[in-house]
C-alpha atoms as a PDB file:
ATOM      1  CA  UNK A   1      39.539  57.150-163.484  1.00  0.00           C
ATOM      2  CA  UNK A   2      39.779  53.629-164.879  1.00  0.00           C
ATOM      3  CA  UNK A   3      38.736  50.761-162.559  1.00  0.00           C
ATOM      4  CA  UNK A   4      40.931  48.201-164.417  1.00  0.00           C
ATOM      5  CA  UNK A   5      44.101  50.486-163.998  1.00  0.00           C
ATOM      6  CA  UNK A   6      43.442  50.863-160.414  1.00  0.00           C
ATOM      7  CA  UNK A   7      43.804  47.372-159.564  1.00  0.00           C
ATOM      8  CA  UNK A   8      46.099  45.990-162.307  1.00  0.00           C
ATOM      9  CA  UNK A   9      48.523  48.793-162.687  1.00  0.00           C
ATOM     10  CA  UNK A  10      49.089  49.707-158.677  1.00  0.00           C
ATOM     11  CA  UNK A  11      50.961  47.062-156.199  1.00  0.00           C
ATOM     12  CA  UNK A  12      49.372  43.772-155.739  1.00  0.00           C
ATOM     13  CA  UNK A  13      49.667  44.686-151.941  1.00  0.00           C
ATOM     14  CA  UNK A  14      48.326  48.128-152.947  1.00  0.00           C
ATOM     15  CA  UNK A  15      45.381  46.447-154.833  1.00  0.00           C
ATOM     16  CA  UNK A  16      44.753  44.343-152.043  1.00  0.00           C
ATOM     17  CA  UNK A  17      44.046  46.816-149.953  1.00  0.00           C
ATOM     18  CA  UNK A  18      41.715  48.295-152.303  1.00  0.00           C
ATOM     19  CA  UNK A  19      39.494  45.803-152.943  1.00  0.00           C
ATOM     20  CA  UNK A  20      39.514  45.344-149.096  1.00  0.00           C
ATOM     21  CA  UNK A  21      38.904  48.887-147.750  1.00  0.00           C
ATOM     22  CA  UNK A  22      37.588  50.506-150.952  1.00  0.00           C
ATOM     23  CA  UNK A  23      34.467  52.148-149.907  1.00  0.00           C
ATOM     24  CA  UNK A  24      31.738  50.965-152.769  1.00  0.00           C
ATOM     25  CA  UNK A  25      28.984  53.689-152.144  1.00  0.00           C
ATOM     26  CA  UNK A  26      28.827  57.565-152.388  1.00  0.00           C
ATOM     27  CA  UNK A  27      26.104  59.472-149.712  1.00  0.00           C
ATOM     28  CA  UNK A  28      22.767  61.031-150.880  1.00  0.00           C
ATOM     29  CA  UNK A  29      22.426  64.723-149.798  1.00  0.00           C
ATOM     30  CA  UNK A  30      19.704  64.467-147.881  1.00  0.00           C
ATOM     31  CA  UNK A  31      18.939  60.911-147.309  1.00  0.00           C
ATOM     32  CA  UNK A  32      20.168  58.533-144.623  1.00  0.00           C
ATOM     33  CA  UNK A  33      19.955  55.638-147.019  1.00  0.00           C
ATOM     34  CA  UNK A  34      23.118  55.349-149.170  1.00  0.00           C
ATOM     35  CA  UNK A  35      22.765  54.138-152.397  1.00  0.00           C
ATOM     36  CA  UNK A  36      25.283  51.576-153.844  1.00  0.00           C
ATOM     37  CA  UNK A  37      27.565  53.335-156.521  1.00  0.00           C
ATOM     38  CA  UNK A  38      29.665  50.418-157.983  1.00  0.00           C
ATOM     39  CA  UNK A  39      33.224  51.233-157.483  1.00  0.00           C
ATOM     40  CA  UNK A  40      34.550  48.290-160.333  1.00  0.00           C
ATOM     41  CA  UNK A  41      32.473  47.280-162.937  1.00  0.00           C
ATOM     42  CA  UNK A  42      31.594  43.232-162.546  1.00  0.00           C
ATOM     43  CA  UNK A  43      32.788  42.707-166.264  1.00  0.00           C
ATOM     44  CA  UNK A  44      36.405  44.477-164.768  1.00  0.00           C
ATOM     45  CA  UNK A  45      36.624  42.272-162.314  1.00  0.00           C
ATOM     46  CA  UNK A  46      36.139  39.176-164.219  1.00  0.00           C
ATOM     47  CA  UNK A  47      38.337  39.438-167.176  1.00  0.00           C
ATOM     48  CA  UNK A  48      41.254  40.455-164.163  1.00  0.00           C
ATOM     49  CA  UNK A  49      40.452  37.734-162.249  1.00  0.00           C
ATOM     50  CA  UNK A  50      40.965  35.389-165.111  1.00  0.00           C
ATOM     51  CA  UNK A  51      44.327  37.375-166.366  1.00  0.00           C
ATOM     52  CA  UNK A  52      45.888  36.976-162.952  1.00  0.00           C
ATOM     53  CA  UNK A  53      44.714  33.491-162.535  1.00  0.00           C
ATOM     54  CA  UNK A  54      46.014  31.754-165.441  1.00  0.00           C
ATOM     55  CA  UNK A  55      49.289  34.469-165.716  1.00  0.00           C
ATOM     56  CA  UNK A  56      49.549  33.159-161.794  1.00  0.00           C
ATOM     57  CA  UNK A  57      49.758  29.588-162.768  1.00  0.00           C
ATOM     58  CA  UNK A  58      52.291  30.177-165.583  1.00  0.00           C
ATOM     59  CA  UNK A  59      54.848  32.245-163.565  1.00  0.00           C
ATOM     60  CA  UNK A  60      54.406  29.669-160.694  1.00  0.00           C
ATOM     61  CA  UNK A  61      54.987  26.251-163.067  1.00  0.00           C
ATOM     62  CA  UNK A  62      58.153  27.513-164.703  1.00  0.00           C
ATOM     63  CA  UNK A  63      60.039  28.903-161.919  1.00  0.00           C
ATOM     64  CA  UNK A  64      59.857  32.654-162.265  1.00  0.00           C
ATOM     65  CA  UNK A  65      60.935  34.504-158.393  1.00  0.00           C
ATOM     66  CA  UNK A  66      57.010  35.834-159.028  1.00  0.00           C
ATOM     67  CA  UNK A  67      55.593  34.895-155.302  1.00  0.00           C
ATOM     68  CA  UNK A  68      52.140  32.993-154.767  1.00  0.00           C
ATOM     69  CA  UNK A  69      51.227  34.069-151.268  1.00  0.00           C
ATOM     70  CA  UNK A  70      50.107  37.976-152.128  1.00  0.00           C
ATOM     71  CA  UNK A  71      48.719  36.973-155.938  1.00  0.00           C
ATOM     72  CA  UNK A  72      46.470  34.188-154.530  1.00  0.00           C
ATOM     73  CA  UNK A  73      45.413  36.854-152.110  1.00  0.00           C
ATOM     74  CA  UNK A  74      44.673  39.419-154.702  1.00  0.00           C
ATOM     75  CA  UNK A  75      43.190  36.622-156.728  1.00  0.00           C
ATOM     76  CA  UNK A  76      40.809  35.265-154.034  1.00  0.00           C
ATOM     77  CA  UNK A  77      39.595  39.354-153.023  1.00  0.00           C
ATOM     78  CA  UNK A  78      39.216  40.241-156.816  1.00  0.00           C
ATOM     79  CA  UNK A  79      36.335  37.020-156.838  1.00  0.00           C
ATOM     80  CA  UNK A  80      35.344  37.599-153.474  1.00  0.00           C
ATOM     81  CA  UNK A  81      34.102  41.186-154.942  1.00  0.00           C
ATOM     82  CA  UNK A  82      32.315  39.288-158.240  1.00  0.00           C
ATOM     83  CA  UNK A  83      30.140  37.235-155.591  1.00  0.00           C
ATOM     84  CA  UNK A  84      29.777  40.439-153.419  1.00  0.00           C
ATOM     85  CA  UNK A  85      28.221  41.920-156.880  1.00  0.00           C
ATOM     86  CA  UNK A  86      26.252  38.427-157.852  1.00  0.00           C
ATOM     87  CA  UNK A  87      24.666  38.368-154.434  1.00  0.00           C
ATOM     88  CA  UNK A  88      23.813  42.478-154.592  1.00  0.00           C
ATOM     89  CA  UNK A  89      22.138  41.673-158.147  1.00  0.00           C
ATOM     90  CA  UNK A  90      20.317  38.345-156.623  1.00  0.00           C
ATOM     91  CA  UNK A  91      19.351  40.189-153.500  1.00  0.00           C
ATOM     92  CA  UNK A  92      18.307  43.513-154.908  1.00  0.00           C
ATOM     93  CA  UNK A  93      20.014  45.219-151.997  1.00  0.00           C
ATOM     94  CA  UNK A  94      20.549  48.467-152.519  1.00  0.00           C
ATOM     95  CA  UNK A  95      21.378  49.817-148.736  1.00  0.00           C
ATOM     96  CA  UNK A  96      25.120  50.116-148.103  1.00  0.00           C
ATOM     97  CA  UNK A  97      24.925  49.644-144.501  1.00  0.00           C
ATOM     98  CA  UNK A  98      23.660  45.980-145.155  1.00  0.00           C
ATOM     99  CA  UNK A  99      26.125  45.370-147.754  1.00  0.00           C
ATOM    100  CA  UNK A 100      29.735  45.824-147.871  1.00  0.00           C
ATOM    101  CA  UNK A 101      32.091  43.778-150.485  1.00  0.00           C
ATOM    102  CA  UNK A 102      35.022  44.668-149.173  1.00  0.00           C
ATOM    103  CA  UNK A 103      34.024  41.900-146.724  1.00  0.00           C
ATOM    104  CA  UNK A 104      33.241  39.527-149.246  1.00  0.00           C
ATOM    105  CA  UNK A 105      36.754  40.353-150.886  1.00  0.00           C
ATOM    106  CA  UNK A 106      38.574  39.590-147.680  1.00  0.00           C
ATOM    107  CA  UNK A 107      36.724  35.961-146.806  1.00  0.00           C
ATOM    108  CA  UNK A 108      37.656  35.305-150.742  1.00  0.00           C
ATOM    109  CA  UNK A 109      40.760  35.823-150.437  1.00  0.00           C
ATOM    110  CA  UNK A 110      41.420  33.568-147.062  1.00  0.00           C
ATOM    111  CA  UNK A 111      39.526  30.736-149.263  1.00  0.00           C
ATOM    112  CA  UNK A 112      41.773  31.004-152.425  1.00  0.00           C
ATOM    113  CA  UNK A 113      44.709  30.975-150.269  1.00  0.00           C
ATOM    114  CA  UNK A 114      43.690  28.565-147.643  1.00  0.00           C
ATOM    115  CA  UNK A 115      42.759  25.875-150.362  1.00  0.00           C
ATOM    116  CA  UNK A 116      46.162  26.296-152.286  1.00  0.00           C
ATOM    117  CA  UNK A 117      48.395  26.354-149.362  1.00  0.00           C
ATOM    118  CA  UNK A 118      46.115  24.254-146.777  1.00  0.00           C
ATOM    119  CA  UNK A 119      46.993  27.122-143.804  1.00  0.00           C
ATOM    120  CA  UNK A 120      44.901  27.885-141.217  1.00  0.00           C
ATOM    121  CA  UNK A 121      45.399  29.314-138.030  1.00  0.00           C
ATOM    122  CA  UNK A 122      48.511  31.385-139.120  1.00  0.00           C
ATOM    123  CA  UNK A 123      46.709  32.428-142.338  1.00  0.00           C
ATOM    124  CA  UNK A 124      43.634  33.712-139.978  1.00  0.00           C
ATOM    125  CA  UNK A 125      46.547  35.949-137.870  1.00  0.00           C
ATOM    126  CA  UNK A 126      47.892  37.348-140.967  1.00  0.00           C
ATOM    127  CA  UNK A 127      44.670  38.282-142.559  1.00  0.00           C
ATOM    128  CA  UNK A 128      43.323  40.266-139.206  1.00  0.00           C
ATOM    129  CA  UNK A 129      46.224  41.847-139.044  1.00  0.00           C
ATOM    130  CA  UNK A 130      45.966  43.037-142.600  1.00  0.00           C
ATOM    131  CA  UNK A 131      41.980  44.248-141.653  1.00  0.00           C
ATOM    132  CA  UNK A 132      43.187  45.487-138.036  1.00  0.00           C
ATOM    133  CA  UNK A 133      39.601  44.167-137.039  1.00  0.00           C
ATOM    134  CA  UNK A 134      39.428  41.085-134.834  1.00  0.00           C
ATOM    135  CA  UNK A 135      35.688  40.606-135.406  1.00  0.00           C
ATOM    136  CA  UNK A 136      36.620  38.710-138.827  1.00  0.00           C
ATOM    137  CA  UNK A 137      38.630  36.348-136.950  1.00  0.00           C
ATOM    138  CA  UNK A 138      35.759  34.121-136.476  1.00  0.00           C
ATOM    139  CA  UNK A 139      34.581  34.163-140.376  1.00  0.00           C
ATOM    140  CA  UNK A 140      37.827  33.811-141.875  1.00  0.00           C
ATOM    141  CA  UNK A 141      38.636  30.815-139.448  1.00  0.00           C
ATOM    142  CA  UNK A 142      35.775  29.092-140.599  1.00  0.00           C
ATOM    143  CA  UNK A 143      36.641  29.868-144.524  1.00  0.00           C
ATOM    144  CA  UNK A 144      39.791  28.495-143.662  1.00  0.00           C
ATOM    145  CA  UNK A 145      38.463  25.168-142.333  1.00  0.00           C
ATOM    146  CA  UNK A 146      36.247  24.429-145.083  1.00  0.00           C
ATOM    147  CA  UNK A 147      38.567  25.900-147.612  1.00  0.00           C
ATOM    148  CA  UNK A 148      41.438  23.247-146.051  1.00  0.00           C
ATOM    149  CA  UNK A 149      39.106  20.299-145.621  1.00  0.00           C
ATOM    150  CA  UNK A 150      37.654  20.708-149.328  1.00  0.00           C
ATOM    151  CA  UNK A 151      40.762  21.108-150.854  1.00  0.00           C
ATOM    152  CA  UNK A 152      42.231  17.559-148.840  1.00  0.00           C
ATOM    153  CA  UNK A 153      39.005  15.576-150.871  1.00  0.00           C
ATOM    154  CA  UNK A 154      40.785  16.508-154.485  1.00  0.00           C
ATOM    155  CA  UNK A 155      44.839  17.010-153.534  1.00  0.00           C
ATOM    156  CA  UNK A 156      47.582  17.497-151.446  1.00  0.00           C
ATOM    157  CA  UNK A 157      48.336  21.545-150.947  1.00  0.00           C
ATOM    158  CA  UNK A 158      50.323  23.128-153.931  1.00  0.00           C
ATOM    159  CA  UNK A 159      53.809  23.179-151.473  1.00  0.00           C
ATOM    160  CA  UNK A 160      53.289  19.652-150.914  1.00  0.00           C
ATOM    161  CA  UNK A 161      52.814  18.440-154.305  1.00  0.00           C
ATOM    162  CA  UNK A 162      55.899  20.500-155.151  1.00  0.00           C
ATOM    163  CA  UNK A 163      57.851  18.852-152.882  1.00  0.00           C
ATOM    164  CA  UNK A 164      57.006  15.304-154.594  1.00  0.00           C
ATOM    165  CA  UNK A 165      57.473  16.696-158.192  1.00  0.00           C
ATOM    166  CA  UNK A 166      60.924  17.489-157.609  1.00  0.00           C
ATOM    167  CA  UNK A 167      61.588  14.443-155.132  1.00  0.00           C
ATOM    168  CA  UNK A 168      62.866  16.784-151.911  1.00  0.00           C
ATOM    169  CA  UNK A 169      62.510  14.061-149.177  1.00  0.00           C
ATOM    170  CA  UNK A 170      60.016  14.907-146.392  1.00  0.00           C
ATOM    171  CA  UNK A 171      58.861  12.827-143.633  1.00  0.00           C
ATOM    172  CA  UNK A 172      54.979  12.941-143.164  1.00  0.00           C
ATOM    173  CA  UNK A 173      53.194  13.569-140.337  1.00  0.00           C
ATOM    174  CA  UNK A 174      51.723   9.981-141.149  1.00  0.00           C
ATOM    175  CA  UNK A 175      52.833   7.044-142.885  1.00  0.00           C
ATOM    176  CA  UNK A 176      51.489   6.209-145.713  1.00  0.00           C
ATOM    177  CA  UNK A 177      49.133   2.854-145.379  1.00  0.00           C
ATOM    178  CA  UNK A 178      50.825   1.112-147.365  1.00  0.00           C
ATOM    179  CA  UNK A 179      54.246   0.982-145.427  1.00  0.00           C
ATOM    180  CA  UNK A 180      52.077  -0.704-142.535  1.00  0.00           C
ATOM    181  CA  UNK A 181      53.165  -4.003-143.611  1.00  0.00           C
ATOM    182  CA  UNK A 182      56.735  -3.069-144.210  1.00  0.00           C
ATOM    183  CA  UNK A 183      59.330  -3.798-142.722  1.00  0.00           C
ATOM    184  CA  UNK A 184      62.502  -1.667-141.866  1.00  0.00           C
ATOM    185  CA  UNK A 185      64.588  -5.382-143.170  1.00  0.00           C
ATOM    186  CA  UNK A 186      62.882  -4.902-146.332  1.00  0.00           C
ATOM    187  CA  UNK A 187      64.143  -1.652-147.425  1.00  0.00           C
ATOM    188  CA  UNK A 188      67.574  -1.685-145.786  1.00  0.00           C
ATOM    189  CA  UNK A 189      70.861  -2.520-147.758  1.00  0.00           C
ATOM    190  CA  UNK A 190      72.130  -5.985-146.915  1.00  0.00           C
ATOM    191  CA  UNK A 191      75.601  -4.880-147.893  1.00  0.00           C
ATOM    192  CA  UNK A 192      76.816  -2.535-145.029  1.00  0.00           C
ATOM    193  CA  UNK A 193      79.233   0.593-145.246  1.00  0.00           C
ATOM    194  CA  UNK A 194      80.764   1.427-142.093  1.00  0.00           C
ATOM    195  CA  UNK A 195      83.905   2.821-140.357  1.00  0.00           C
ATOM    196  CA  UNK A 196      85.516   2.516-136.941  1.00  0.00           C
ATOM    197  CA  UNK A 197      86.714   4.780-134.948  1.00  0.00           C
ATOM    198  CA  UNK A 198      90.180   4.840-136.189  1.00  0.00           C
ATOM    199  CA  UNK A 199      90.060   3.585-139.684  1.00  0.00           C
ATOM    200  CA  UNK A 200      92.686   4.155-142.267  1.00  0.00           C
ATOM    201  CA  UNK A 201      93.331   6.874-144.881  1.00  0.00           C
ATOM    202  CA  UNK A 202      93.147   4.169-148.029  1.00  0.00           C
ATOM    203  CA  UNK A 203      90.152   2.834-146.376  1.00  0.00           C
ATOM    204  CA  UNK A 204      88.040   5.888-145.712  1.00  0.00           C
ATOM    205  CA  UNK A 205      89.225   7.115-149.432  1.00  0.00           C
ATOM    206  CA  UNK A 206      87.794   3.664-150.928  1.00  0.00           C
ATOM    207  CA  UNK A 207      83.931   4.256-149.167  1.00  0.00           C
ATOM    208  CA  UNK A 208      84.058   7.319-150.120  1.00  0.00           C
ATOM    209  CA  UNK A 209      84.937   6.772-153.890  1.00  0.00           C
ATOM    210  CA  UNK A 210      82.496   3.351-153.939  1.00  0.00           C
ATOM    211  CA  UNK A 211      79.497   4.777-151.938  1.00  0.00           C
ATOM    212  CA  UNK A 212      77.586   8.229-152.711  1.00  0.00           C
ATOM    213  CA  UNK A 213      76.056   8.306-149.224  1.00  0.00           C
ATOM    214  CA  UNK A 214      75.440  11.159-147.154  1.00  0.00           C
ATOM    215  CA  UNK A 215      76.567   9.490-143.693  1.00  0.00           C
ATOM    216  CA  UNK A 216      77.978   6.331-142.420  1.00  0.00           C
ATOM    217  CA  UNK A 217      77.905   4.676-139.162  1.00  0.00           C
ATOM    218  CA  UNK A 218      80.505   4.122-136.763  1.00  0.00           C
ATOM    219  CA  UNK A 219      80.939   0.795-135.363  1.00  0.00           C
ATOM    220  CA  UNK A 220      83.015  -1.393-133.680  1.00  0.00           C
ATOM    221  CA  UNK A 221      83.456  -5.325-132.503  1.00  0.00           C
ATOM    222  CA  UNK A 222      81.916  -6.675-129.589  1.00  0.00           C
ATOM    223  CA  UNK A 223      84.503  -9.596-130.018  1.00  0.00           C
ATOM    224  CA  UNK A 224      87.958  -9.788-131.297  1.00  0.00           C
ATOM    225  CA  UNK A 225      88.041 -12.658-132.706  1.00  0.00           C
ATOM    226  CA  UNK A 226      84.846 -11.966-135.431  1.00  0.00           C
ATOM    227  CA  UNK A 227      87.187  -9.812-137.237  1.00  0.00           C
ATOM    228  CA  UNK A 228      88.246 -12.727-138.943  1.00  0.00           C
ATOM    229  CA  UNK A 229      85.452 -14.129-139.395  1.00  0.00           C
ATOM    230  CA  UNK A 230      83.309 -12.253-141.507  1.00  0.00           C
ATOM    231  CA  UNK A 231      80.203 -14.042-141.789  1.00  0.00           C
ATOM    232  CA  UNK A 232      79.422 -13.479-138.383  1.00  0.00           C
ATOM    233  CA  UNK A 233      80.735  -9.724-138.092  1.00  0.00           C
ATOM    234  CA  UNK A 234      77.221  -8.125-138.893  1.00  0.00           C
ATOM    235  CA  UNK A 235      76.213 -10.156-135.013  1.00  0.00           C
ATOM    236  CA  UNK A 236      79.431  -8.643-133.589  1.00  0.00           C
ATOM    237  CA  UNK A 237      79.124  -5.204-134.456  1.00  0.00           C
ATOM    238  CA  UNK A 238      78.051  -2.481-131.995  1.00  0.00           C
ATOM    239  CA  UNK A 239      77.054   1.307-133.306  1.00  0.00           C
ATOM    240  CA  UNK A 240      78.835   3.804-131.997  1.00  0.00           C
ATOM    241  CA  UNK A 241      77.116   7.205-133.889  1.00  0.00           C
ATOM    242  CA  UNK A 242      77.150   8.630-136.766  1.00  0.00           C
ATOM    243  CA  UNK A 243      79.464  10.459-139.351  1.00  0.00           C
ATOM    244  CA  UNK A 244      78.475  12.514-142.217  1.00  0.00           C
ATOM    245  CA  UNK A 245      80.338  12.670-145.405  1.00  0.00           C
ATOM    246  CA  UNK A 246      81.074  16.306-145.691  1.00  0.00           C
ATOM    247  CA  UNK A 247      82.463  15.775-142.369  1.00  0.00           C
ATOM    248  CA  UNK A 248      84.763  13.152-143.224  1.00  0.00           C
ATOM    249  CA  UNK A 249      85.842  14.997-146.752  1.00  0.00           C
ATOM    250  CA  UNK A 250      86.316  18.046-144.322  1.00  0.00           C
ATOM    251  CA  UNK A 251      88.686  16.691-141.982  1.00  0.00           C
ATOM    252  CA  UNK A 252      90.740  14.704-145.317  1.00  0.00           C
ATOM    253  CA  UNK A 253      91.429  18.567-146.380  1.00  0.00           C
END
């Protein structure tokens, strides 16, 4: 038996469930007390905590299919075990039917995770359903709260700082303060694009070639007589809806 091959060589999901459900204690003959037999060695647990962490953070930064949901779990129950251990040392508790660190891996494991992805309530289904005991639901919703609200003081979650690394446009659930004092005539483009309803081919082909956006409205004059007169057309003009441009290259075809 090697404690370091149990947990590094199996599953992640299978290690998971170790360090979750992995009794840590073996019975006295004779005794009612039942003193605490290590199952993983602290040192173990340590140096694979810090292999999967920092081999986590690689995969994850250059794009390697490796996941993050089940290796933060396994991360956050591998030092949710180490704290079991420091508070067993600290304590001096040596009763297992006071102590049990496969509890302490589980609420580790919904703080890693809740402070890198900033879930909560789903994250706390999820996790009971993995334990199959609703009496954590309480604990690991409150390890989710104050996992979320720390992590918010430092950053944004990892999926949302993603999202502005690469640029992937994403409406908030709140603007940001500083476009309170803009306004939607500051960013817009003066120079309009537009169709009507029955434009020509030469004329749809030209927007299309000039402009690289990914819709266009569809307008038409309030007034005959403002199509010749084009400083006042913008006045004149009346939106109709909305094209987009794969629909317009689509019905070209």
């Amino acid at each position: 038996y090697n404690d370091y091959g149990t947990i590094a060589f199996n599953s992640q999901e299978d290690s998971i469930k170790i360090l979750f459900h992995h009794f840590n204690h073996s019975r006295s003959a004779g005794s009612d007390e039942i003193p605490l037999s290590p199952t993983y060695n602290p040192l173990t647990l340590v140096v694979f905590f810090i292999i999967l962490f920092f081999s986590t953070c690689w995969t994850y930064g250059i794009g390697v299919p490796s996941g993050l949901f089940v290796p933060c779990l396994l991360i956050g129950a591998t030092y949710g075990r180490i704290v079991a251990y420091v508070y067993q040392y600290v304590r001096g508790e040596t009763r297992a039917n006071l102590f049990y660190p496969g509890s302490y891996a589980l609420i580790g494991a919904a703080a890693f995770l809740g402070g890198v992805v900033r879930m909560t309530i789903s994250l706390t289904v999820i996790l009971i359903e993995t334990t199959r005991n609703i009496s954590y639901g309480l604990p690991i919703m409150l390890t989710l709260m104050v996992a979320k609200w720390v992590g918010d003081l430092f950053n944004k979650g990892l999926y949302d700082e993603h999202i502005e690394l690469k640029n992937w446009p994403l409406l908030e659930w709140e603007a940001d303060p500083i476009w309170e004092t803009v306004r939607a005539s500051d960013i817009m483009k003066s120079s309009l694009e537009w169709v009507n309803p029955t434009p020509t081919v030469g004329r749809v082909v030209d927007i299309l070639k000039r402009t690289k956006h990914s819709a266009f409205p569809v307008c038409v004059y309030t007034d005959r007589s403002s199509q010749t007169s084009p400083s006042s057309f913008r006045s004149q003009l009346r939106l109709k809806g909305l094209i987009l441009r794969y629909q317009i290259v689509t019905i070209l075809k």
